[in-house]
Protein backbone atom coordinates (compact mmCIF):
# COMPACT_ATOMS: atom_id res chain seq x y z
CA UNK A 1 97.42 77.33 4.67
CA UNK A 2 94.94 79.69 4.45
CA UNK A 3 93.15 80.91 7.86
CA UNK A 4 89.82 78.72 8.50
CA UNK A 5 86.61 80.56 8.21
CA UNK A 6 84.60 81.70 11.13
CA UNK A 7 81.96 79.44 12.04
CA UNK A 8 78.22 81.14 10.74
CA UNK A 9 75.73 80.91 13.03
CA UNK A 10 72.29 79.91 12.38
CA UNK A 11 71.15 83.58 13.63
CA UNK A 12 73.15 85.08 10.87
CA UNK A 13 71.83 82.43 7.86
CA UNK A 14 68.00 83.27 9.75
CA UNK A 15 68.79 87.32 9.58
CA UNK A 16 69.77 87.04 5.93
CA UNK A 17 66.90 84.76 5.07
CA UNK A 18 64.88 87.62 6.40
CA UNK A 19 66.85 90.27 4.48
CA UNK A 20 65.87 88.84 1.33
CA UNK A 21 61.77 87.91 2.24
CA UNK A 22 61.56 91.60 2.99
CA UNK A 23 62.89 92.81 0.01
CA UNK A 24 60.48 90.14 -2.01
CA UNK A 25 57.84 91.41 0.32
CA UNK A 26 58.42 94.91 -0.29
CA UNK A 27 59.89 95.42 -3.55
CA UNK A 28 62.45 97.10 -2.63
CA UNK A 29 66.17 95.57 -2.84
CA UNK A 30 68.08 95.32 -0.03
CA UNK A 31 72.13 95.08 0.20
CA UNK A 32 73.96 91.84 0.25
CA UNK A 33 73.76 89.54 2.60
CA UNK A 34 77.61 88.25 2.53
CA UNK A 35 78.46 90.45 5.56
CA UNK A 36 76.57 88.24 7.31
CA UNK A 37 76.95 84.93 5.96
CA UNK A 38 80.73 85.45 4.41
CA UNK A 39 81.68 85.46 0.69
CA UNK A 40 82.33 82.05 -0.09
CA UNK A 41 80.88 79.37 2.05
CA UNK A 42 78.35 78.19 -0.51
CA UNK A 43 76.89 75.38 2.26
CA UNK A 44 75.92 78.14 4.26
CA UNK A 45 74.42 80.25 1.42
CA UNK A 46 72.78 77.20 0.33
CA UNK A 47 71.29 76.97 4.47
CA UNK A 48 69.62 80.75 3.66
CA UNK A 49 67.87 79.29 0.55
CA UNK A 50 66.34 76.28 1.90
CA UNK A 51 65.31 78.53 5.07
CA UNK A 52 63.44 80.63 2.15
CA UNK A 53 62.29 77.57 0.68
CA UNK A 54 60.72 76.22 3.80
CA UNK A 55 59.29 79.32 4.58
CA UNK A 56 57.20 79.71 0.96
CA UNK A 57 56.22 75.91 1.34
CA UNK A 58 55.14 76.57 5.03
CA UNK A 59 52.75 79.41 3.52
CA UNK A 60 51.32 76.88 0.50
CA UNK A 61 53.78 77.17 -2.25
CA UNK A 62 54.26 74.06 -4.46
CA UNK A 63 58.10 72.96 -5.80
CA UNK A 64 57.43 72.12 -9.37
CA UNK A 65 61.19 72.00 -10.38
CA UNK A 66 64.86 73.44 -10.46
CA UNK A 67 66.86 75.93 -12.05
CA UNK A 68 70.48 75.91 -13.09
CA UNK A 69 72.03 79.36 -13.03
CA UNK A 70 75.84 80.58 -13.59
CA UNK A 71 76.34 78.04 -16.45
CA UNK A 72 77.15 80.82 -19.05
CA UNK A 73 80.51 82.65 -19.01
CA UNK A 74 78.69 85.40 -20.50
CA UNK A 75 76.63 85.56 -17.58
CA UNK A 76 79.30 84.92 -15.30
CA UNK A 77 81.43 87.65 -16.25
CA UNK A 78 78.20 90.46 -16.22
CA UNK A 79 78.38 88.82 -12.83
CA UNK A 80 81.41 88.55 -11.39
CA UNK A 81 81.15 84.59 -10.26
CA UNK A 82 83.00 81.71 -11.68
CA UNK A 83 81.05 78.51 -11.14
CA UNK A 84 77.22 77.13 -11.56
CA UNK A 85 74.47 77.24 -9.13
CA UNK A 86 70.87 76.21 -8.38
CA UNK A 87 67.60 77.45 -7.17
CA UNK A 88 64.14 76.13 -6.50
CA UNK A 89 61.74 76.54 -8.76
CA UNK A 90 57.65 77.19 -7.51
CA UNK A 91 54.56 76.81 -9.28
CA UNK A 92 53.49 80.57 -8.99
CA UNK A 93 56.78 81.69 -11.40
CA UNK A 94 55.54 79.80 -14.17
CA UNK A 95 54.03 82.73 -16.40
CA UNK A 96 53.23 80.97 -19.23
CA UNK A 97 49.82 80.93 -19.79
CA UNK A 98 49.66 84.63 -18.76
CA UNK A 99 49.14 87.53 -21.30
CA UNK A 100 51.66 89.14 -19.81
CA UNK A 101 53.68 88.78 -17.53
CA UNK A 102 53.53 91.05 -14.42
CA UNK A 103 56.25 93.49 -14.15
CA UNK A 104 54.95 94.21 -10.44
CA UNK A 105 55.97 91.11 -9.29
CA UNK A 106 59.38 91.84 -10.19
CA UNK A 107 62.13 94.11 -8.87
CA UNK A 108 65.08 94.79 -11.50
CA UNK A 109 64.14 91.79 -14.19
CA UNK A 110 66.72 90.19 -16.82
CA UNK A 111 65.73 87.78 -19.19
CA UNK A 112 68.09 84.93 -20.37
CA UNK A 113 66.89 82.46 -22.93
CA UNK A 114 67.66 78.62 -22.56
CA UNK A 115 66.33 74.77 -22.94
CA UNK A 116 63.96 73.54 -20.52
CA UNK A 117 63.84 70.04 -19.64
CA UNK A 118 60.98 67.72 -18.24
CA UNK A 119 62.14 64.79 -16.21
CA UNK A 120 60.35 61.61 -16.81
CA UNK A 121 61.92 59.20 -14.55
CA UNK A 122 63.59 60.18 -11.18
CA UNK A 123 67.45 61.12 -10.24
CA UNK A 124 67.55 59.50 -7.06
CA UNK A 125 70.35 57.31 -7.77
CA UNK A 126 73.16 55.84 -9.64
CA UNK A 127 76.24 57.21 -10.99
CA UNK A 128 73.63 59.45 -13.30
CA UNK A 129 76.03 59.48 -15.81
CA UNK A 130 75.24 60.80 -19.31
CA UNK A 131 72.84 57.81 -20.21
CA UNK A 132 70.87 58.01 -17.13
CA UNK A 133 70.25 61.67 -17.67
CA UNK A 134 68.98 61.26 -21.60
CA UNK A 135 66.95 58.51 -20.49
CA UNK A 136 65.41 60.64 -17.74
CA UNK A 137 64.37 63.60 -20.03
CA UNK A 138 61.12 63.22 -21.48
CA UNK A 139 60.94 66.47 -23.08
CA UNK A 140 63.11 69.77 -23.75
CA UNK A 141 61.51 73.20 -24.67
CA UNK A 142 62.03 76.90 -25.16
CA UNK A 143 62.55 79.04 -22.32
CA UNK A 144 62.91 82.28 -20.88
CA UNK A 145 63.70 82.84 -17.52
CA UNK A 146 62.49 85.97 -16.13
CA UNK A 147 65.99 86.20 -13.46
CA UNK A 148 65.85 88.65 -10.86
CA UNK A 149 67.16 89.95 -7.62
CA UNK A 150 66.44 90.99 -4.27
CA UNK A 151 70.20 92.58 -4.09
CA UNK A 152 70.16 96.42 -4.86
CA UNK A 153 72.22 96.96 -8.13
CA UNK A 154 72.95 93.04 -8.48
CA UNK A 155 75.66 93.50 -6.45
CA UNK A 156 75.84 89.88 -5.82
CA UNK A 157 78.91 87.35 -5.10
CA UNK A 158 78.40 83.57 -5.28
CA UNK A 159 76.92 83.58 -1.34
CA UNK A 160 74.03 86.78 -2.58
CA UNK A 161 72.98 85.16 -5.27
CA UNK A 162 72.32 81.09 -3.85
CA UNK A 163 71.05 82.25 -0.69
CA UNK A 164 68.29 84.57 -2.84
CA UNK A 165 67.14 81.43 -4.57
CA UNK A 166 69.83 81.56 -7.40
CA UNK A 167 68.60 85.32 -8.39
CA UNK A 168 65.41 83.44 -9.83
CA UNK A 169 62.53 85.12 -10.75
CA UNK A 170 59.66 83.93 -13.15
CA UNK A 171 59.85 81.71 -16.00
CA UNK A 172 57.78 81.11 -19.73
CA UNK A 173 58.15 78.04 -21.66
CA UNK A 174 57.24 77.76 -25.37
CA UNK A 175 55.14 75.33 -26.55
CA UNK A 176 57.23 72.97 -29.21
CA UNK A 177 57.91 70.35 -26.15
CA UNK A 178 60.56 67.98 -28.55
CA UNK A 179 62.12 64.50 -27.12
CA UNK A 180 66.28 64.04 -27.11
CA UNK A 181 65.48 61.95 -30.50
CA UNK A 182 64.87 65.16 -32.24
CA UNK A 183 66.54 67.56 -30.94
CA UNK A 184 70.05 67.69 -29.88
CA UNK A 185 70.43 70.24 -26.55
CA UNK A 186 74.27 71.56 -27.61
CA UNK A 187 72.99 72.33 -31.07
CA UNK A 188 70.24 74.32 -30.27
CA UNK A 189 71.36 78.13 -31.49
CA UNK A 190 69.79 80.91 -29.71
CA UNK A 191 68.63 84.87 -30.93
CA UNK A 192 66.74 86.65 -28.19
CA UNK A 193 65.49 90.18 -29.29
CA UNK A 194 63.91 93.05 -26.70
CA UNK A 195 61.18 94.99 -29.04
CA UNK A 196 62.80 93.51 -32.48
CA UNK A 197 66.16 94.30 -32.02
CA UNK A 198 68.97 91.21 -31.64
CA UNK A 199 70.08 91.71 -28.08
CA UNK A 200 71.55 88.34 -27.44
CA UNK A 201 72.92 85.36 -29.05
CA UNK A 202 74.31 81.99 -28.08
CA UNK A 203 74.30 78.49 -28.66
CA UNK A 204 73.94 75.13 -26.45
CA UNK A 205 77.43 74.89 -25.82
CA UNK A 206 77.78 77.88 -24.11
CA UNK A 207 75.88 76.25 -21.19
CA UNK A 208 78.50 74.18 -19.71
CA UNK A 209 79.25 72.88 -23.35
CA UNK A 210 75.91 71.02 -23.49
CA UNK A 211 72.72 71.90 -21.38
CA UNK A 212 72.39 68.35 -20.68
CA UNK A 213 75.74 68.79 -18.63
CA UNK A 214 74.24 71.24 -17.11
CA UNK A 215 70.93 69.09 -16.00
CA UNK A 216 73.73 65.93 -14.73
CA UNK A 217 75.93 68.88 -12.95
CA UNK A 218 72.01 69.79 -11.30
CA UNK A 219 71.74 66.34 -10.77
CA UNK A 220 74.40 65.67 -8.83
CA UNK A 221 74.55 68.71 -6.80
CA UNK A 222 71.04 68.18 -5.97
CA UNK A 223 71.35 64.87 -4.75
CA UNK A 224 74.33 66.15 -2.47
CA UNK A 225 71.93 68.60 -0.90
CA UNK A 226 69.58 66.14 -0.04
CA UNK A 227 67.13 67.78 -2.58
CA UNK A 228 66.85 64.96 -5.43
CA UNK A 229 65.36 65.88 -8.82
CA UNK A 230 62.08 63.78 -9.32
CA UNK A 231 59.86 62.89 -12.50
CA UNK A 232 57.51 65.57 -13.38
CA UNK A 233 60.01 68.33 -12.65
CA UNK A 234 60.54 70.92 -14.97
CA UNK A 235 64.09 71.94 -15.46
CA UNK A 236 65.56 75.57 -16.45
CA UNK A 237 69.12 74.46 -17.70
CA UNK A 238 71.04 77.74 -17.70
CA UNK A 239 71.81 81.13 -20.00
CA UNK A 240 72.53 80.26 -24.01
CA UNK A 241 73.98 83.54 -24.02
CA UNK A 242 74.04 87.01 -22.39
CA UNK A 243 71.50 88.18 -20.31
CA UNK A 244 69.52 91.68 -20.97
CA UNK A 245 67.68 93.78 -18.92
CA UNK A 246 64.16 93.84 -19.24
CA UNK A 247 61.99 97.03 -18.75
CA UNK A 248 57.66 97.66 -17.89
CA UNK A 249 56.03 97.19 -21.40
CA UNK A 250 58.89 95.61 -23.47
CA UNK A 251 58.51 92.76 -25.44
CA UNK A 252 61.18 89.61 -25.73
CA UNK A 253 61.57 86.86 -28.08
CA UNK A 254 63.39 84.08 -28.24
CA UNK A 255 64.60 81.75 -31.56
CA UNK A 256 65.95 78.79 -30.37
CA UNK A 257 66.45 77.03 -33.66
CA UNK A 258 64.80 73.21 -33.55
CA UNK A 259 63.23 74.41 -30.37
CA UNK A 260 61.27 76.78 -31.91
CA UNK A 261 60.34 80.52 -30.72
CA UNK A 262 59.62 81.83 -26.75
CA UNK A 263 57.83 85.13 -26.31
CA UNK A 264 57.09 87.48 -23.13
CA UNK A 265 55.41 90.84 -23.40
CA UNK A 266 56.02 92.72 -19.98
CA UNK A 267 53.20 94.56 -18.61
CA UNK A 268 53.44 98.62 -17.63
CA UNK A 269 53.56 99.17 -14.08
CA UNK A 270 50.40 101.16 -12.95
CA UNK A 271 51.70 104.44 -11.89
């Protein structure tokens, strides 16, 4: 039987929450924070991130939805994790009625394209089996998520990367919002290009087989935390393919077949 892990105390999961603030604050990355939280006791990792949470809220930030992250083996393997995770989405990282979006809000970006959900109904209770989740979408979209991280390098384990808010970053949604009656999420095929050239290519069922696995597996998990998904949430489902760096003044797109095309156009970093 393998030896018990020492018990984390709630000055460590406070000392990396404030690791990672002052690398948001200051833009500049800071090292991991599993030397002080350990490298595998996702409940605590998942303490740091509400801490972080409750802090943004406390200083006027709105929730507006969640993210799924991990659920790509592509992405898992640039990584170096093996299982799913989520983060909190707020309503300042929604970029997409910017004209750009602002590369000085970010620290080492990567963009992944995916399907977006909004929730229509609540997923409070229940088994939230497959039919309760359909039911609850009311919409599903085009996405990028703008990922990034407050570890130097992304030299993250599974503990780094849930306690800094799943690595999330900003987020643009296209604007072909389709129900679950015409489009079907597993389908969906995905081409991102950075600047015209093909970069990255997937399909739905490289998100946990279907991104609406994805939203149940978000679901569930969610509910365990105490942190329910509600109606009116907006819901990044996870990576159709590999992620790809982005740079200052570089220009993604994403085709996501039925779902239509997703655009961001970086801004330059004043020098």
């Amino acid at each position: 039987m393998p030896p018990l892990e020492p018990t984390i105390s709630a000055e460590a999961i406070t000392r990396a929450a404030e690791r990672l603030a002052g690398a948001a604050k200051t833009g500049i990355p800071c090292p991991p924070v599993r030397d002080l939280i350990g490298p595998s006791d996702i409940g605590v990792a998942y303490q740091v991130q509400q801490k972080l949470t409750d802090w943004r809220v406390a200083d006027g930030a709105t929730i507006v939805g969640r993210k799924t992250g991990l659920t790509s083996e592509a992405v898992q393997n640039q990584l170096g994790v093996n299982q799913p995770d989520f983060g909190v989405l707020f309503a300042d990282m929604d970029v997409t009625d910017l004209p750009e979006v602002p590369s000085e809000r970010m620290l080492q970006p990567k963009a992944e394209a995916e399907v977006a959900f909004r929730l229509g109904a609540d997923l409070t209770e229940g088994d939230l089996d497959m039919d309760q989740i359909r039911a609850a979408v009311s919409g599903a979209v085009a996405a990028l998520e703008l990922v990034d991280s407050r570890v130097a390098n992304w030299e993250i384990g599974i503990t780094d990367t849930v306690a800094d808010n799943a690595s999330s970053g900003l987020y643009v949604l296209g604007d072909n919002w389709l129900t679950l009656d015409e489009v079907e999420p597993k389908d969906v095929v995905m081409r991102m290009y950075a600047d015209g050239e093909l970069v990255s290519e997937g399909n739905g069922e490289a998100c946990l087989g279907d991104p609406l696995i994805a939203l149940q597996w978000l679901a569930r998990t969610a509910l365990e935390y105490g942190q329910p998904l509600r109606a009116g949430q907006i819901v990044l489902s996870g990576a159709l393919g590999p992620m790809v760096s982005a740079t200052p003044g570089m220009a993604i797109r994403a085709e996501l077949s039925t779902l239509g095309t997703v655009t961001a156009a970086f801004s330059r970093k004043e020098s």
